[in-house]
C-alpha atoms as a PDB file:
ATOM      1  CA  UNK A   1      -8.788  38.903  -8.767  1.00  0.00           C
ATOM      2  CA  UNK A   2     -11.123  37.085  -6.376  1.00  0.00           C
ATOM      3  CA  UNK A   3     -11.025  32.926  -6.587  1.00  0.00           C
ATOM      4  CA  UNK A   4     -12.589  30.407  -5.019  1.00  0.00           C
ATOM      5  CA  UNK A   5     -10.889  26.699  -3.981  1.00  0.00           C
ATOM      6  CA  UNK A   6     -11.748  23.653  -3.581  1.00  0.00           C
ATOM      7  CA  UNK A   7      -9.172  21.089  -1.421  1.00  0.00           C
ATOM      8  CA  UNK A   8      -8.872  17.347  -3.089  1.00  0.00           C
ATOM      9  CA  UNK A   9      -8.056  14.501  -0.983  1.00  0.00           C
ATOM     10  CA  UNK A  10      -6.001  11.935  -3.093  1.00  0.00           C
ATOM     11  CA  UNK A  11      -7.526   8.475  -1.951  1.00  0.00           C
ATOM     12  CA  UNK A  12      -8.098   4.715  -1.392  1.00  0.00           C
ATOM     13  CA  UNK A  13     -11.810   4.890  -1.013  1.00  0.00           C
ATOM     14  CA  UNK A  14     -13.457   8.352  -1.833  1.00  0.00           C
ATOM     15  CA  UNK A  15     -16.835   7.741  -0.207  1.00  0.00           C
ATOM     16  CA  UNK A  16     -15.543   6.248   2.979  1.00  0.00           C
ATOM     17  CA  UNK A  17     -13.379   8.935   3.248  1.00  0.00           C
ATOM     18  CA  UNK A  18     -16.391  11.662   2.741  1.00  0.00           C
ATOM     19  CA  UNK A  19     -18.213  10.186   5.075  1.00  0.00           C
ATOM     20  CA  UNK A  20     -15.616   9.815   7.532  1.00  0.00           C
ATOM     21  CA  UNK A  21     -15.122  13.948   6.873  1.00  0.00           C
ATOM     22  CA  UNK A  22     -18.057  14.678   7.049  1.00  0.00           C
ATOM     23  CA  UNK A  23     -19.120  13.775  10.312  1.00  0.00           C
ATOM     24  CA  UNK A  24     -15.780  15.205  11.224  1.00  0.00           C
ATOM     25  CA  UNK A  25     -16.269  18.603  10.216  1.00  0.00           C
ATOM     26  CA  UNK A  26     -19.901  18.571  11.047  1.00  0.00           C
ATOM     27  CA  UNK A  27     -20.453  18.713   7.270  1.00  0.00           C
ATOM     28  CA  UNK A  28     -22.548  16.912   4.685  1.00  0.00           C
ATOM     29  CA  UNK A  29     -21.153  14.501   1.707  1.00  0.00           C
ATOM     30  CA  UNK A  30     -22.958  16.079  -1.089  1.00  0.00           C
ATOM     31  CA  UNK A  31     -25.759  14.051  -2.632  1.00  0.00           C
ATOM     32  CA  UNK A  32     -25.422  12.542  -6.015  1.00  0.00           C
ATOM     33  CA  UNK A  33     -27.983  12.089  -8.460  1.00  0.00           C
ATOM     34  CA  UNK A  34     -29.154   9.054  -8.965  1.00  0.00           C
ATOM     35  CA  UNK A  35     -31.496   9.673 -11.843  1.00  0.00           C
ATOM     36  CA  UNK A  36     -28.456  11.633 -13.707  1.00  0.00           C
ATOM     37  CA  UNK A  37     -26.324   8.546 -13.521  1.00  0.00           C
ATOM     38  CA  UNK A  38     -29.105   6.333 -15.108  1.00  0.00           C
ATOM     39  CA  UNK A  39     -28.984   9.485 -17.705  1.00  0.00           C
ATOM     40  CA  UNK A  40     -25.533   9.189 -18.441  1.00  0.00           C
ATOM     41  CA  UNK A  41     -25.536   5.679 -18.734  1.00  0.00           C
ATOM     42  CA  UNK A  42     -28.410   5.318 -20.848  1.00  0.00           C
ATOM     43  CA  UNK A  43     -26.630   8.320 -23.244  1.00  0.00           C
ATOM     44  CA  UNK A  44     -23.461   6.327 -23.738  1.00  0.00           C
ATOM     45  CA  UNK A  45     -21.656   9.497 -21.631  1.00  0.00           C
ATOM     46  CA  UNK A  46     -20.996   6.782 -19.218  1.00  0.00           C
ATOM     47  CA  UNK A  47     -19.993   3.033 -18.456  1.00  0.00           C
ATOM     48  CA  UNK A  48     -21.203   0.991 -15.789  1.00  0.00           C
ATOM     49  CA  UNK A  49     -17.431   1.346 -14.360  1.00  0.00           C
ATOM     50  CA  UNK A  50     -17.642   4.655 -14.131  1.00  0.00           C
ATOM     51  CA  UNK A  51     -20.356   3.497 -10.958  1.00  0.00           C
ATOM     52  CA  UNK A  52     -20.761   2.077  -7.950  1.00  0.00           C
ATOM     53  CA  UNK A  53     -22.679   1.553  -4.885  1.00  0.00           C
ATOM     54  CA  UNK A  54     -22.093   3.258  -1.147  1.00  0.00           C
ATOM     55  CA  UNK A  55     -24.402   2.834   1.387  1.00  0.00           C
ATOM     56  CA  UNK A  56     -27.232   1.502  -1.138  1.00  0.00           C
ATOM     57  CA  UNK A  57     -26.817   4.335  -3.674  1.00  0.00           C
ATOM     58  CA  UNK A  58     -25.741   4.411  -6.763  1.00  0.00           C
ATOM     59  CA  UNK A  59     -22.840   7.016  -6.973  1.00  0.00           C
ATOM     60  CA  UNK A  60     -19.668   7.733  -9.238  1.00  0.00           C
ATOM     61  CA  UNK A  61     -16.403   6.076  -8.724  1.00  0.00           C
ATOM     62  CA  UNK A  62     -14.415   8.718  -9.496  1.00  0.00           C
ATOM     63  CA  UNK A  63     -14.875  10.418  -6.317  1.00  0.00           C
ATOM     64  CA  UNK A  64     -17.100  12.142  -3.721  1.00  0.00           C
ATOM     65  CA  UNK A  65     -17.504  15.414  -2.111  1.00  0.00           C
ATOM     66  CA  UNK A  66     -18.054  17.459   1.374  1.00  0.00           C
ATOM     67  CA  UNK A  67     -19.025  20.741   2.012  1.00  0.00           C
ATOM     68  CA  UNK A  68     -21.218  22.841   4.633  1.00  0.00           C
ATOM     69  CA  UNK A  69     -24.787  21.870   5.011  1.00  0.00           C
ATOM     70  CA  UNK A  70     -25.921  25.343   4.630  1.00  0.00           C
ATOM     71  CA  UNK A  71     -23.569  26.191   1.290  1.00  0.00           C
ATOM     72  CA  UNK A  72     -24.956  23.188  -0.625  1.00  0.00           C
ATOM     73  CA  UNK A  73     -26.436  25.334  -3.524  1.00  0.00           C
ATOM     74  CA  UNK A  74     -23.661  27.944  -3.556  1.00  0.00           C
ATOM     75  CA  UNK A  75     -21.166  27.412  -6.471  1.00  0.00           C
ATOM     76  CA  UNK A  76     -18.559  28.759  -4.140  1.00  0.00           C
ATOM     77  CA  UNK A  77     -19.090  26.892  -1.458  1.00  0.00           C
ATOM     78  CA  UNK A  78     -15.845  25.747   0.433  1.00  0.00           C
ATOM     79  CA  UNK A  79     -15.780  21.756  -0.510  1.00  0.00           C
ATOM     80  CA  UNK A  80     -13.331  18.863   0.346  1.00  0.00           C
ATOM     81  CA  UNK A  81     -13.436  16.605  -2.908  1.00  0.00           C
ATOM     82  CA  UNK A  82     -12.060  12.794  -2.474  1.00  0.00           C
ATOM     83  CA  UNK A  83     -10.687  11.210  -5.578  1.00  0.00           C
ATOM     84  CA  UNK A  84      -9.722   8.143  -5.904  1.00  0.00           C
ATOM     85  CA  UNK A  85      -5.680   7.213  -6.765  1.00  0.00           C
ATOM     86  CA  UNK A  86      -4.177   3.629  -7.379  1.00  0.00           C
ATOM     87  CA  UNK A  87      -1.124   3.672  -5.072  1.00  0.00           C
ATOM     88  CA  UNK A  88      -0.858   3.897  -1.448  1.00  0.00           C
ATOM     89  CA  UNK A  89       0.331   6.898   0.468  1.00  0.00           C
ATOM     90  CA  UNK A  90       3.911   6.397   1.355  1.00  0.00           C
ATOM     91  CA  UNK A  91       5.421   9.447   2.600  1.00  0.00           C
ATOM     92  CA  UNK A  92       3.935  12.833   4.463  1.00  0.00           C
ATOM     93  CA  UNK A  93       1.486  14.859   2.977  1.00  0.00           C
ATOM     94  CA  UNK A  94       3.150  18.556   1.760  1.00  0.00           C
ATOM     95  CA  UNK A  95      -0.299  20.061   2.501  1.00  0.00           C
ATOM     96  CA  UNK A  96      -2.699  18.805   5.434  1.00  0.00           C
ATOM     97  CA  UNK A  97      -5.861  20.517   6.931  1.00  0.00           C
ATOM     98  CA  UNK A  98      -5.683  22.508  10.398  1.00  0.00           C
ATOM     99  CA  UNK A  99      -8.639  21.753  12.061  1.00  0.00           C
ATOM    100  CA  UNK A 100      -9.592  24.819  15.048  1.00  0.00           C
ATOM    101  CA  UNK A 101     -12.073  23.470  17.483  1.00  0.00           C
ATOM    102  CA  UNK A 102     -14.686  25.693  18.299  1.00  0.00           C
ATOM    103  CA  UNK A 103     -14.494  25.191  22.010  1.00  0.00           C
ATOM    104  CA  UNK A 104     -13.990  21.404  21.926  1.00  0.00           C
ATOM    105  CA  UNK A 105     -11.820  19.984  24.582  1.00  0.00           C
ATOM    106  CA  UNK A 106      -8.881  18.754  22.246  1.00  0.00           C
ATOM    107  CA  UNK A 107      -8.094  15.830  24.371  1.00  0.00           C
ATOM    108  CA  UNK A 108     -11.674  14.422  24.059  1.00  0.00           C
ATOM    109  CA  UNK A 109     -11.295  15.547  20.484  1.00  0.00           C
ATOM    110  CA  UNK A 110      -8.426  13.309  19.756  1.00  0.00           C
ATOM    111  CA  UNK A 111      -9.934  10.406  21.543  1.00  0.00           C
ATOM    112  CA  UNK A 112     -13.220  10.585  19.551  1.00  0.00           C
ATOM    113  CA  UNK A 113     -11.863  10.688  16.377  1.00  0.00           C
ATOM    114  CA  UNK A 114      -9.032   7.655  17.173  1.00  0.00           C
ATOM    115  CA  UNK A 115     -12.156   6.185  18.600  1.00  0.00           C
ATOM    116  CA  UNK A 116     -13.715   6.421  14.862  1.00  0.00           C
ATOM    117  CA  UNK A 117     -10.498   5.259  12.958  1.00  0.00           C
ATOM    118  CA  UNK A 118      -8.202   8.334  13.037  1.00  0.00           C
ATOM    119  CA  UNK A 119      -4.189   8.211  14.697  1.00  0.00           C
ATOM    120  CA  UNK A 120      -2.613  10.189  17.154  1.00  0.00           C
ATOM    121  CA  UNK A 121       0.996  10.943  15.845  1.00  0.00           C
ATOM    122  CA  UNK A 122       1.952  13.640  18.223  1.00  0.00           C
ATOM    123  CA  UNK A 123       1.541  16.982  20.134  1.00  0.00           C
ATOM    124  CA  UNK A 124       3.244  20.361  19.015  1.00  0.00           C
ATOM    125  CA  UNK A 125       3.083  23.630  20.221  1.00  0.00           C
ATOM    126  CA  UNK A 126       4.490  27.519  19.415  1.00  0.00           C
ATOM    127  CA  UNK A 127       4.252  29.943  22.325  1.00  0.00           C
ATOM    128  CA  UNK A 128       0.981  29.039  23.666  1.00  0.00           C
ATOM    129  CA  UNK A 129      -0.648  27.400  20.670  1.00  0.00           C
ATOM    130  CA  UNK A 130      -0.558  23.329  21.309  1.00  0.00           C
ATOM    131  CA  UNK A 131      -1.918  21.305  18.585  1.00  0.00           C
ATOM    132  CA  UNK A 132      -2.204  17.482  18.022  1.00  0.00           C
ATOM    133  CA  UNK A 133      -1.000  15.740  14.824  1.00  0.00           C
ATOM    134  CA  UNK A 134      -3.149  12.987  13.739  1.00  0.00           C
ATOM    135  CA  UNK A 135      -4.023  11.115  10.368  1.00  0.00           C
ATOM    136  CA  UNK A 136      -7.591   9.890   9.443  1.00  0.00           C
ATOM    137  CA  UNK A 137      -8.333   6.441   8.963  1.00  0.00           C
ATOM    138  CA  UNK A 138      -6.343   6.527   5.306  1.00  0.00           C
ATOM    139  CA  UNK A 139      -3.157   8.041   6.548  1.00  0.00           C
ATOM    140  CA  UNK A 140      -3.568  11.716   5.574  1.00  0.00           C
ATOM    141  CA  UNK A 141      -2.066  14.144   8.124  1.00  0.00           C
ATOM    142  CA  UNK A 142      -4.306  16.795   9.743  1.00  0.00           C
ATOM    143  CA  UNK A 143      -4.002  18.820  13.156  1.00  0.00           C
ATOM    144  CA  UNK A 144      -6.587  19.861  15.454  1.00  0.00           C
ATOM    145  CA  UNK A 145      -6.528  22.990  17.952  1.00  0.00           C
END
């Protein structure tokens, strides 16, 4: 059996975090609907609490999404979701994302992306594989390669 997944981000603030992702990965945050909100809302599916604003659009609060600019219309398109949580993150994350760099230097790499919010925690390696640990600007672990 063939499935498809989806990685969610547990989070402070779910469209600060897309964005910071999705310039990141090179990615898009996927658009929301602005016109479907109003919709909801007028319907009684939805409260005003359920929305806010980011960047002078009306979005949900209960999270945001990134994916590939070119997979926007697929329903199996690879996707980070960011949802929102009410306590902090307080110990290491069991899961984090690997991050290969296409041919990036990973040294200017790292510095970019501390240089936009992120944290250097360290450098590993196995055989000839060296990777940097890092968090992004909420504390979630990643590596790059």
């Amino acid at each position: 059996m063939e499935h498809n997944i989806q990685i969610s981000i547990d989070c402070a603030d779910p469209h600060t975090q897309a964005d910071w992702w999705a310039e990141t990965l090179g990615w898009i945050v996927e658009p929301v609907d602005e016109g479907f909100i109003d919709k909801m809302l007028a319907a009684g599916y939805a409260k005003e609490s359920d929305v806010t604003s980011h960047n002078g659009a009306r979005v949900w609060t209960g999270g945001a999404a990134v994916c590939r600019a070119g997979e926007l219309e697929r329903k199996d398109r690879m996707r980070l979701v960011f949802q929102p949580v009410p306590e902090p993150k307080s110990v290491k994350n069991r899961v984090h994302l690997d991050i290969h760099l296409s041919g990036t230097d990973k040294d200017y790499a790292r510095e970019a992306l501390v240089a936009r919010g992120a944290r250097f925690l360290y450098e590993a390696s196995q055989g000839p594989l060296v990777w940097y640990t890092m968090t992004d600007p909420e504390g979630n672990e990643f590596c790059i390669s």
